[in-house]
Protein backbone atom coordinates (compact mmCIF):
# COMPACT_ATOMS: atom_id res chain seq x y z
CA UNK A 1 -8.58 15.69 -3.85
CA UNK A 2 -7.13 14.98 -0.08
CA UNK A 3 -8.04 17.92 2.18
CA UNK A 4 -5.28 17.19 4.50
CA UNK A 5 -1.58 15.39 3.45
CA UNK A 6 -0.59 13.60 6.75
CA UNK A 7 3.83 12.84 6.36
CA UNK A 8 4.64 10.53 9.37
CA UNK A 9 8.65 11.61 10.02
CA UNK A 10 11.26 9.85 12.18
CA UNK A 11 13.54 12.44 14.23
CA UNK A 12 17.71 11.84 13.24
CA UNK A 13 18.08 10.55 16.83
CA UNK A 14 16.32 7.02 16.01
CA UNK A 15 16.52 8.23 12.31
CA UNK A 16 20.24 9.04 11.53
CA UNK A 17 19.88 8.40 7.83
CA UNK A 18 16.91 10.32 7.55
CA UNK A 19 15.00 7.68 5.58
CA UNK A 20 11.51 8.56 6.52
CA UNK A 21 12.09 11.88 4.89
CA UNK A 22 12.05 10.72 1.24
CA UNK A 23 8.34 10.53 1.41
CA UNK A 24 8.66 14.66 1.37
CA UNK A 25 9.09 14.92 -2.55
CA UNK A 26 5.77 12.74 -3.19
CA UNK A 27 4.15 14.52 -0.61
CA UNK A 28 5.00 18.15 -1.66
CA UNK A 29 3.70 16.82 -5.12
CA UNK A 30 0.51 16.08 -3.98
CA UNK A 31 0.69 19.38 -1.59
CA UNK A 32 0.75 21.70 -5.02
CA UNK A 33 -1.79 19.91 -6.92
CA UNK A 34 -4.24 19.87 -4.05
CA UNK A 35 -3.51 23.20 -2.23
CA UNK A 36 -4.33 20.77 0.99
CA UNK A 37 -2.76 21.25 4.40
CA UNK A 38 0.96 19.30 4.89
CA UNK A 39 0.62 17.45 8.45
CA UNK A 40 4.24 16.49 9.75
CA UNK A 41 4.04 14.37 12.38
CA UNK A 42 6.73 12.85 14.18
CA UNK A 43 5.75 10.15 17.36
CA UNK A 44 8.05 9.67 19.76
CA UNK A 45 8.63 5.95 21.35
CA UNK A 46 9.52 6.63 24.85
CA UNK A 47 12.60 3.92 24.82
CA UNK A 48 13.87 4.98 21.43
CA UNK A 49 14.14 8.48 22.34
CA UNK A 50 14.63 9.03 25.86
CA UNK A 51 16.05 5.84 26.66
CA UNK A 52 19.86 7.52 26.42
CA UNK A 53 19.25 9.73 29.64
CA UNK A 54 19.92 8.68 33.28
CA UNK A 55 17.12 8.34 35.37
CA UNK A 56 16.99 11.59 36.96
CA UNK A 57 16.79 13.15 33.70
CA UNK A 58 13.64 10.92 32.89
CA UNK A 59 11.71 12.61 35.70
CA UNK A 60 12.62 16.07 34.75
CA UNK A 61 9.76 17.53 32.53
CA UNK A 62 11.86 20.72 31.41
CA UNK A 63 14.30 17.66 29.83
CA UNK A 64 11.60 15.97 28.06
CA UNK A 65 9.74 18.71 27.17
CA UNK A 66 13.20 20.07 25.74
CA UNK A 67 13.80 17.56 23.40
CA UNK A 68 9.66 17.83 22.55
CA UNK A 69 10.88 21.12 21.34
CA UNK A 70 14.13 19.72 19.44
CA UNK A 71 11.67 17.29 17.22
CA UNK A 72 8.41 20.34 16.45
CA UNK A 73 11.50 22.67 15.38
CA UNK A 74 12.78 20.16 13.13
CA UNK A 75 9.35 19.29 11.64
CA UNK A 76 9.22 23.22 11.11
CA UNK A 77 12.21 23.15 9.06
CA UNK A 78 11.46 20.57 7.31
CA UNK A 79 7.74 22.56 6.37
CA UNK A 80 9.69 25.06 5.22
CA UNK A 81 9.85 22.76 1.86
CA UNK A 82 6.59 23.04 0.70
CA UNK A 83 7.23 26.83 -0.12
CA UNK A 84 2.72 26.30 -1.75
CA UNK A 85 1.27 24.68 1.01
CA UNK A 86 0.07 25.64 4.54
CA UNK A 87 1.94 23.58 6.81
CA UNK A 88 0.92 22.21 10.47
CA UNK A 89 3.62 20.24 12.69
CA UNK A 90 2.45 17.53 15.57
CA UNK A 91 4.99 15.97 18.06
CA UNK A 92 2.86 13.01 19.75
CA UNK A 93 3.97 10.77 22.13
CA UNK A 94 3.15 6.31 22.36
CA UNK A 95 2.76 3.79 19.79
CA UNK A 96 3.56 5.48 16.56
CA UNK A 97 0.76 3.22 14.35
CA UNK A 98 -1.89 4.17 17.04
CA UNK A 99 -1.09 7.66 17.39
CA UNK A 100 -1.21 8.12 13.29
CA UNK A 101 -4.38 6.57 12.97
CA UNK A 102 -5.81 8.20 16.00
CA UNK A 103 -4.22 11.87 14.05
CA UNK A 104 -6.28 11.11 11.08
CA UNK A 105 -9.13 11.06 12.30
CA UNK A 106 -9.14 14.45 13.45
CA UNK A 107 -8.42 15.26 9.62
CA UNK A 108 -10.83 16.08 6.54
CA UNK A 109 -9.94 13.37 3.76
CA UNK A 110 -6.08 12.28 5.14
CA UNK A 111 -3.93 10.93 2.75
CA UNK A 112 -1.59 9.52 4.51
CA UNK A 113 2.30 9.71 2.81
CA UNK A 114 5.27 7.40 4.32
CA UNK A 115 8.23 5.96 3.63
CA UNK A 116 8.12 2.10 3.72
CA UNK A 117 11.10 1.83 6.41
CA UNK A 118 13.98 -0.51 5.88
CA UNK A 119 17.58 -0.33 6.72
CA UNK A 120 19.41 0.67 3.37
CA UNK A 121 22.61 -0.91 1.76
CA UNK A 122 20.03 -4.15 1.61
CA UNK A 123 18.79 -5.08 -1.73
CA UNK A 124 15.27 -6.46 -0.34
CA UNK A 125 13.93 -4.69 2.71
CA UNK A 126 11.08 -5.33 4.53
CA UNK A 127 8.05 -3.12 5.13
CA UNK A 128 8.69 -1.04 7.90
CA UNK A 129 6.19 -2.19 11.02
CA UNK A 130 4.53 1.52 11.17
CA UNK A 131 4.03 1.51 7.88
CA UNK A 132 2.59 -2.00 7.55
CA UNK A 133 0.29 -1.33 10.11
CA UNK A 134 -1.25 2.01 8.92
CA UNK A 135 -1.71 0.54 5.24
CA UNK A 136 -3.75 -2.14 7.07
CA UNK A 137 -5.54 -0.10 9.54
CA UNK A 138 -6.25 2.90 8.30
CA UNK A 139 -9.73 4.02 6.84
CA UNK A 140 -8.28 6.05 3.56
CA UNK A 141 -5.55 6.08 1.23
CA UNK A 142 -1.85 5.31 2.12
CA UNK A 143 0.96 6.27 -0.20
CA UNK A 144 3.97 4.22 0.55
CA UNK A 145 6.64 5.60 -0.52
CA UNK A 146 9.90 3.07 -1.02
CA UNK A 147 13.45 3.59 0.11
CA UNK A 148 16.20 4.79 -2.12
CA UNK A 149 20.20 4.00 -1.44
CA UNK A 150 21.12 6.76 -3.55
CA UNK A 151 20.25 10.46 -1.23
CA UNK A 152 20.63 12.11 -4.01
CA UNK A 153 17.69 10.44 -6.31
CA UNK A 154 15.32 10.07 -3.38
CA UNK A 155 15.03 14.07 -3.00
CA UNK A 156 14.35 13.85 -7.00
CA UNK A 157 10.69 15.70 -7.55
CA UNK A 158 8.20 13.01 -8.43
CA UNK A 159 5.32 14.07 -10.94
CA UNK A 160 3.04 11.31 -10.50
CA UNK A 161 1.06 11.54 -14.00
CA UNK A 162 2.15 8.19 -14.86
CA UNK A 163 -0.37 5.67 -13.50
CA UNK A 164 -0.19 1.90 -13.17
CA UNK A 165 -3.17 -0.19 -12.06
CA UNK A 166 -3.47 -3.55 -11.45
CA UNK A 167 -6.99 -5.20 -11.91
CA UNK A 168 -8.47 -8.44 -11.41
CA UNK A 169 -11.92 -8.65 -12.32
CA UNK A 170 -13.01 -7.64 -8.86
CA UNK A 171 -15.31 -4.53 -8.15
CA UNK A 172 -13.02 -4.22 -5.13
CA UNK A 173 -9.88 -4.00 -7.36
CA UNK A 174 -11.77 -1.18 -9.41
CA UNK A 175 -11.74 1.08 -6.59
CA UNK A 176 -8.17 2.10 -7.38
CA UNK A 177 -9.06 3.69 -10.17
CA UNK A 178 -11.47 6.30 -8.90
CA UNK A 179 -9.97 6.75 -5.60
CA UNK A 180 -6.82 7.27 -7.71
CA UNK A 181 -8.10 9.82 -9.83
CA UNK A 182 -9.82 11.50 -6.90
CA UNK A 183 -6.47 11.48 -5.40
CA UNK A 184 -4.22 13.01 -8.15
CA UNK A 185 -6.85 15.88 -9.32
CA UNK A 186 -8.20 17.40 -12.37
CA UNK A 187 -4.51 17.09 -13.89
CA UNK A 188 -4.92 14.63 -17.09
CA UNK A 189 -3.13 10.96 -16.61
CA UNK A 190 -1.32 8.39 -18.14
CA UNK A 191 -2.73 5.58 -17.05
CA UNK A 192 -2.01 2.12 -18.02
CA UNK A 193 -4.61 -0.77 -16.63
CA UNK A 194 -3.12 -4.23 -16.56
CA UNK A 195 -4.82 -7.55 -15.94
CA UNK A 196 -2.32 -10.35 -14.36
CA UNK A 197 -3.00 -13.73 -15.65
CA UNK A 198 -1.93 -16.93 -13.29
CA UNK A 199 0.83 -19.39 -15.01
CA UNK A 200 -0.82 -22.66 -15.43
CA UNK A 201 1.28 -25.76 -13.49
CA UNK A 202 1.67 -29.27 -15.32
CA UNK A 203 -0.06 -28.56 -18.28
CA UNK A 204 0.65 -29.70 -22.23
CA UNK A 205 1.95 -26.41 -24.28
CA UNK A 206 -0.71 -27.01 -26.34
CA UNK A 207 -3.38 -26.55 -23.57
CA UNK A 208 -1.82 -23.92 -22.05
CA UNK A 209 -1.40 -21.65 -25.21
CA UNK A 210 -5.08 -21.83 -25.68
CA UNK A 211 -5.83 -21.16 -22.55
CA UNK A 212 -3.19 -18.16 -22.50
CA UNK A 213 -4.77 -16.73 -25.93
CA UNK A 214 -7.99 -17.21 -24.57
CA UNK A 215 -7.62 -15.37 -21.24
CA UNK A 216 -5.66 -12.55 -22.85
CA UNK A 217 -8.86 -11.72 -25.55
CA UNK A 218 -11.22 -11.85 -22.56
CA UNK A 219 -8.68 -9.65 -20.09
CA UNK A 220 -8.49 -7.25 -23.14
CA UNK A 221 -12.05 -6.98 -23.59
CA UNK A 222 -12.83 -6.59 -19.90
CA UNK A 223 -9.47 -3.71 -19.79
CA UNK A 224 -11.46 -1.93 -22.65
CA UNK A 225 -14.83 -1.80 -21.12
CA UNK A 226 -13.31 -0.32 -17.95
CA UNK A 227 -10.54 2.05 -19.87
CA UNK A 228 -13.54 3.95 -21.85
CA UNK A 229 -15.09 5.72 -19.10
CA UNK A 230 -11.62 6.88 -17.63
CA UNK A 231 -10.50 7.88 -21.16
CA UNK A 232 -14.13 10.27 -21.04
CA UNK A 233 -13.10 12.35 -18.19
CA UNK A 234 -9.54 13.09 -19.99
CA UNK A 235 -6.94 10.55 -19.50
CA UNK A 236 -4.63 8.53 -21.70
CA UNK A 237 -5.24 5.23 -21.10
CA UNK A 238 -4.10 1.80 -22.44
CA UNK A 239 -4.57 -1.52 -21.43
CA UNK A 240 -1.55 -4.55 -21.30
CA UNK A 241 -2.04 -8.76 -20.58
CA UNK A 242 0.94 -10.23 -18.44
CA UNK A 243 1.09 -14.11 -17.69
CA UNK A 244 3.34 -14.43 -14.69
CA UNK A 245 3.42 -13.92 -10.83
CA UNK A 246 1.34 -11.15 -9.55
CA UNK A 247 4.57 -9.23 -8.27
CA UNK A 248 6.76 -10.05 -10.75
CA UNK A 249 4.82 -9.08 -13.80
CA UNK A 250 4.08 -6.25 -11.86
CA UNK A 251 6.93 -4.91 -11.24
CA UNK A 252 7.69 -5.98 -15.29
CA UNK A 253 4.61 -3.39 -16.09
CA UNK A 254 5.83 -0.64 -13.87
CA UNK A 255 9.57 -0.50 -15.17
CA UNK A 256 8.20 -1.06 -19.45
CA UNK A 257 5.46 1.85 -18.65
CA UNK A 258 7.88 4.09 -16.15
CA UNK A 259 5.50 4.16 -13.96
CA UNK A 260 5.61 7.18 -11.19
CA UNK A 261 2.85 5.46 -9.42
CA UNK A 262 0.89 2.33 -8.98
CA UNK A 263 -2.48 2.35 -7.65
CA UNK A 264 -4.14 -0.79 -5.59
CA UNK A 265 -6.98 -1.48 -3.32
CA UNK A 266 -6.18 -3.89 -0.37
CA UNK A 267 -8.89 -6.60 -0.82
CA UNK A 268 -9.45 -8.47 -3.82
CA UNK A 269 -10.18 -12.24 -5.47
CA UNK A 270 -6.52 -12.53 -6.46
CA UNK A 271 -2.87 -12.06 -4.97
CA UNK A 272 -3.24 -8.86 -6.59
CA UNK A 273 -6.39 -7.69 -3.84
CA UNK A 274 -4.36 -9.48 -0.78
CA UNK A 275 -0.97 -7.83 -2.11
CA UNK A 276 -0.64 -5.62 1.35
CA UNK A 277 -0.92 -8.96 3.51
CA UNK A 278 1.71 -10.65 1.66
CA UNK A 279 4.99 -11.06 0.19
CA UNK A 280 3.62 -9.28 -3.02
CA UNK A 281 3.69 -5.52 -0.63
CA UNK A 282 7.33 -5.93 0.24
CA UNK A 283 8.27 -6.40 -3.57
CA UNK A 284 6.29 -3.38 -4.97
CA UNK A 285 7.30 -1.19 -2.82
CA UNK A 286 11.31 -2.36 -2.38
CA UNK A 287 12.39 -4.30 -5.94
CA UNK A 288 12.08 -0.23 -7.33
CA UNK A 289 11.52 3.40 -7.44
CA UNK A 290 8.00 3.60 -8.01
CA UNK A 291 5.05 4.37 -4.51
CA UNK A 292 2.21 2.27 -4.13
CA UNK A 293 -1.29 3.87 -3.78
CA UNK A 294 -3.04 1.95 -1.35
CA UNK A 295 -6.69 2.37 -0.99
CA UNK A 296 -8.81 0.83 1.09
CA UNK A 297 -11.97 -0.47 -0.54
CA UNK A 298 -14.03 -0.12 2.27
CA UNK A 299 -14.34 3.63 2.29
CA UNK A 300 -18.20 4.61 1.94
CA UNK A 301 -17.12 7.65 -0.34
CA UNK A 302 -14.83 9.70 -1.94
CA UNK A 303 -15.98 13.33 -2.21
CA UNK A 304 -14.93 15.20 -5.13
């Protein structure tokens, strides 16, 4: 399992609505399975946060330092949440992306769990910048965690035993599942593996429905052969066939299965592999409730 839970947070001066905070319920979820150590870490943009003070305040290190202080004792509070886990607070300073990455490294196993920033009251947001560039930069897992409206469900305790991943034939794809089991623990799964087959364009019905029953039998069989040795070490698993757009069918899967999480490497033959350098990101993580496991399939190992 992670060793150490890194939870990027956004202080309520550039952060009013406290949006990057709703990645705290999947975090503390992972934080009691794991026993790991809770990293809040808040960055602060000079512009964004200091830019409200006249000059002479800006040279004035007792200032700057004060409102240094402001942001670690509100990280504190906030570690006061995770009531089972050892807790550790950094306030950096620079390019938020660059100062994450550069945290993690300092880190045994980081997972590293955000909120995918957007401004709210908008049906389709887009991936925050931060967060799109850790998911494509950084060396181990990423949990992104998307943005509710409602305050009320976003502080809802996620449990995270329902798993949905996406394959596509690709060793690369298959990652997910180990990383995602190495992620989640001993804890026994529900885990549903789903195989996205392409819509055909400007074929006869008659064509395409052999095609269609064709590719389902062989995505079944090839589901199958991967589900068994998954359903050895203890998990539920089943397997399901969608024809459709890879974020559409998707996002289908996720709502029919209830998903609490779905589980994807970055790289991949398919839209399903390039999902984090596309349109297909934005949709998984914004058209519902459910967080995207990202895993990067480039990772030599995963220790266990």
């Amino acid at each position: 399992m992670p060793g150490t839970i890194v939870v990027p947070i956004i202080g309520p001066r550039v952060d009013p609505d406290k949006v990057s905070e709703q990645a705290i319920p999947v975090a503390r979820t992972l934080a009691d399975r794991s026993g790991g150590l809770v990293v809040l870490v808040s960055v602060m943009e000079f512009l964004p946060e200091f830019g409200d003070l006249p000059q002479a305040a800006l040279d004035d290190p007792v200032i700057i330092a004060g409102r240094v202080d402001e942001r670690r004792n509100y990280l504190e509070a906030l570690g006061a949440m995770f009531r089972l886990s050892a807790t550790h607070t950094e306030v950096m300073q620079g390019d938020p992306a660059d100062a994450i990455l550069s945290l993690l490294q300092t880190f045994d196993r980081p997972i590293v769990v955000m909120a995918s920033h957007g401004r709210r009251r908008v049906k389709r947001m887009t991936l925050g910048s931060v967060t799109f560039d850790v998911v494509q930069r950084a060396t181990g897992p990423v949990l992104v965690v998307p943005v509710s409206d409602d305050e009320a469900e976003a502080l809802v305790p996620v449990a995270l035993d329902r798993v949905l991943i996406p394959l596509d034939r690709s060793p690369t794809a298959e990652t997910a599942i180990d990383a995602a089991l190495f992620t989640l623990g001993d804890r026994p799964l529900t885990v549903r593996l789903v195989q996205i087959v392409p819509p055909l364009t400007q074929r006869s019905s008659q064509h395409a429905a052999r095609h269609y029953a064709t590719a389902r039998e062989v995505a079944l069989d090839y589901l199958g052969r991967i589900a068994n040795p998954v359903v050895a070490r203890g998990h539920d698993v089943s397997t399901a066939v969608a024809i459709g757009s890879t974020e559409d069918e998707i996002a289908r899967e996720a709502c029919e299965f209830r998903a609490e999480l779905i589980v994807m490497a970055t790289r991949g033959r398919t839209g399903i592999g390039r999902m984090l350098l596309g349109s297909v990101a934005e949709g998984l993580t914004q058209v519902g409730h459910c967080p995207v496991l990202v895993i990067n399939p480039e990772i030599a190992s995963l220790e266990s």
